[in-house]
Structure formats: C-alpha cells, structure tokens
Protein backbone atom coordinates (compact mmCIF):
# COMPACT_ATOMS: atom_id res chain seq x y z
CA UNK A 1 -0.84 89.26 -44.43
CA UNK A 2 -0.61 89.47 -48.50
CA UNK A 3 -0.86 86.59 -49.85
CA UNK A 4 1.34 85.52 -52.80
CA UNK A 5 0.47 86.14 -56.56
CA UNK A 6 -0.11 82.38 -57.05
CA UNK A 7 -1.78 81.45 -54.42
CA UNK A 8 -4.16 84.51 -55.45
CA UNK A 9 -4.21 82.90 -58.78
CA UNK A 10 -5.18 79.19 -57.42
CA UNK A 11 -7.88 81.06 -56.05
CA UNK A 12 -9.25 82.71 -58.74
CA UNK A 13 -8.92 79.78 -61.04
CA UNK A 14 -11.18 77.94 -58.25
CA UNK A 15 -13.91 80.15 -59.17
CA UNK A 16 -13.39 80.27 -63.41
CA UNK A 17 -16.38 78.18 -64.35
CA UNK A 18 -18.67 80.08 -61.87
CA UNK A 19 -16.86 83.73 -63.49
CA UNK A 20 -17.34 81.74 -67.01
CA UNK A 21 -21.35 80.70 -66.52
CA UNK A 22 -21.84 84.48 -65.23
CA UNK A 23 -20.15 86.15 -67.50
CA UNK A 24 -22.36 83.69 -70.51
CA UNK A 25 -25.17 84.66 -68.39
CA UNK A 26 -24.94 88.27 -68.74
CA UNK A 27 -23.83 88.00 -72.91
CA UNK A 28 -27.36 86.09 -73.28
CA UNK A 29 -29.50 88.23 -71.14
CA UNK A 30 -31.71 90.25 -73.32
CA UNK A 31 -32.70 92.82 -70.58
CA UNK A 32 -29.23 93.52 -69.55
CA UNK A 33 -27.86 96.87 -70.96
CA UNK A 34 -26.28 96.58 -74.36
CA UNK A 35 -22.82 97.06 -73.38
CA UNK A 36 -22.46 94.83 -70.62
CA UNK A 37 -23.62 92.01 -73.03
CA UNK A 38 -20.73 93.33 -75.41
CA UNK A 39 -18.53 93.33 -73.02
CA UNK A 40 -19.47 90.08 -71.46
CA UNK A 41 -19.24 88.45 -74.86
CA UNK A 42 -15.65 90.09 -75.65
CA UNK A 43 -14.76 88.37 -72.76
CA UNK A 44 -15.65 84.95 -73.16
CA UNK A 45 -13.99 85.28 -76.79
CA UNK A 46 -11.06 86.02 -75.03
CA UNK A 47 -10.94 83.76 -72.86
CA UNK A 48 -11.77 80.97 -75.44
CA UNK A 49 -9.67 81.96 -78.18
CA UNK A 50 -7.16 84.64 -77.22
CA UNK A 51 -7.32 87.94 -77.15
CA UNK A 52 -7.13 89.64 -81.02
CA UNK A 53 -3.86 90.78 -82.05
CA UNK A 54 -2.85 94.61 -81.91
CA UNK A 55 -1.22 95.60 -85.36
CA UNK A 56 0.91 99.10 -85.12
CA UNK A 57 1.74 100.18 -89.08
CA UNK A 58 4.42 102.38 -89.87
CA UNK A 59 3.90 104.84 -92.79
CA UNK A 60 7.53 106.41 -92.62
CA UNK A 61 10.11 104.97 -94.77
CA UNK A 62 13.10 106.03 -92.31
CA UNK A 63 14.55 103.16 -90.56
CA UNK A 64 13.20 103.34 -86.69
CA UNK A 65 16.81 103.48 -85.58
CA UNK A 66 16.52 107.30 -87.00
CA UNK A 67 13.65 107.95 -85.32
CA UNK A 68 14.08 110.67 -81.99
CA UNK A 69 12.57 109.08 -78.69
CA UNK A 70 9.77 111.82 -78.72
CA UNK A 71 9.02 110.74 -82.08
CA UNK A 72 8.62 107.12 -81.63
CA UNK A 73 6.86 108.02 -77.72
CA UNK A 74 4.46 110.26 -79.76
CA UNK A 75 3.51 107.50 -82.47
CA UNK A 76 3.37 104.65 -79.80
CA UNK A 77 0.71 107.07 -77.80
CA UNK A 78 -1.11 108.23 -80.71
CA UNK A 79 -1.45 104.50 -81.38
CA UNK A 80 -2.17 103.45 -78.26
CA UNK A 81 -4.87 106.42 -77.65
CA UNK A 82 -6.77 105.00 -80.54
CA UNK A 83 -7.59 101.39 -78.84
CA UNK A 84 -9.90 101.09 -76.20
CA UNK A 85 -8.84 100.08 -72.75
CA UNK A 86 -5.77 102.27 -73.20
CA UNK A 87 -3.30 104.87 -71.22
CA UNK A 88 -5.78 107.68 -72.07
CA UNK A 89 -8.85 106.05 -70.76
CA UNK A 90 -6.53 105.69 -67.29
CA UNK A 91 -5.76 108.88 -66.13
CA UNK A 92 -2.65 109.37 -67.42
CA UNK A 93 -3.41 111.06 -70.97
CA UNK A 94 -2.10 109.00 -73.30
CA UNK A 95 1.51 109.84 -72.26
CA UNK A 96 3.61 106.48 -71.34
CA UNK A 97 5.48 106.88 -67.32
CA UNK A 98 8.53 106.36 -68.73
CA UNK A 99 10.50 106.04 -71.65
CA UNK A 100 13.47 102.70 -71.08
C-alpha cells in the first residue's frame, strides 16, 4: 500500500541531519569528483538559505496582455532552456505539456 505524502515526508525529515552530514561530507571531500562537490555544496546552500531567485526580463515594450500564447510559450521556454535543471534537460525539449 502507498503511503501518504506526509507520512513520506515525516520520514524523510527523520533522516535530514544524516542527508545533511553526507551531503557536507561529499562538498569537503577533496577526492570526490568536482561536480559532485558543486553540487553537494549547491545543496546545502539551499537548504540553509533558500534556493536563489529566478529573474525572467522582458525586453518588449508591448504590454503582455498583447502578447499571442505562442509568443509568451516561446519566451517562457527559451527562458527556461537557459537554466539548468530545466524542461530541456528532461526529455521533453524545452516545450511546456500544456499551455492553461
């Protein structure tokens, strides 16, 4: 049987200073590959202070209201193809499922 998203969580948070210590482990290990240090490290930052804040900027003075739907779906991928850990990197090329 499934269990339920917070009792899934309850777990998980049982094991966060074990996940935590690992994951500090890994960022200071000089013999561990490059990247999973980075990555390691990005972690802990984001668990500690939040993960950094995505800015989108707009260079077209039209109000978004005139913007098509393909238009704004095209600038939202485009955007969204250019940070890591995005649609693209998934599978599903950059294009969103839907549009709502």
């Amino acid at each position: 049987m499934a269990k339920a998203p917070a009792e899934i969580r309850s777990l998980a948070r049982n094991h966060g200073k074990t996940a935590l210590n690992v994951l500090v482990g890994i960022m200071r290990e000089p013999k561990a590959p490059y990247a999973a240090r980075v990555s390691a490290a990005q972690a802990v930052l984001d668990r500690g202070w939040g993960k950094a804040e995505a800015t989108v900027i707009i260079d077209d003075k039209r109000d978004a209201t005139d913007w098509t739907r393909a238009e704004l779906v095209a600038f939202l991928s485009d955007a969204a193809a250019s940070r890591p850990g995005t649609a693209e990197e998934s599978g599903s090329q950059g294009k969103p499922d839907s549009v709502h």
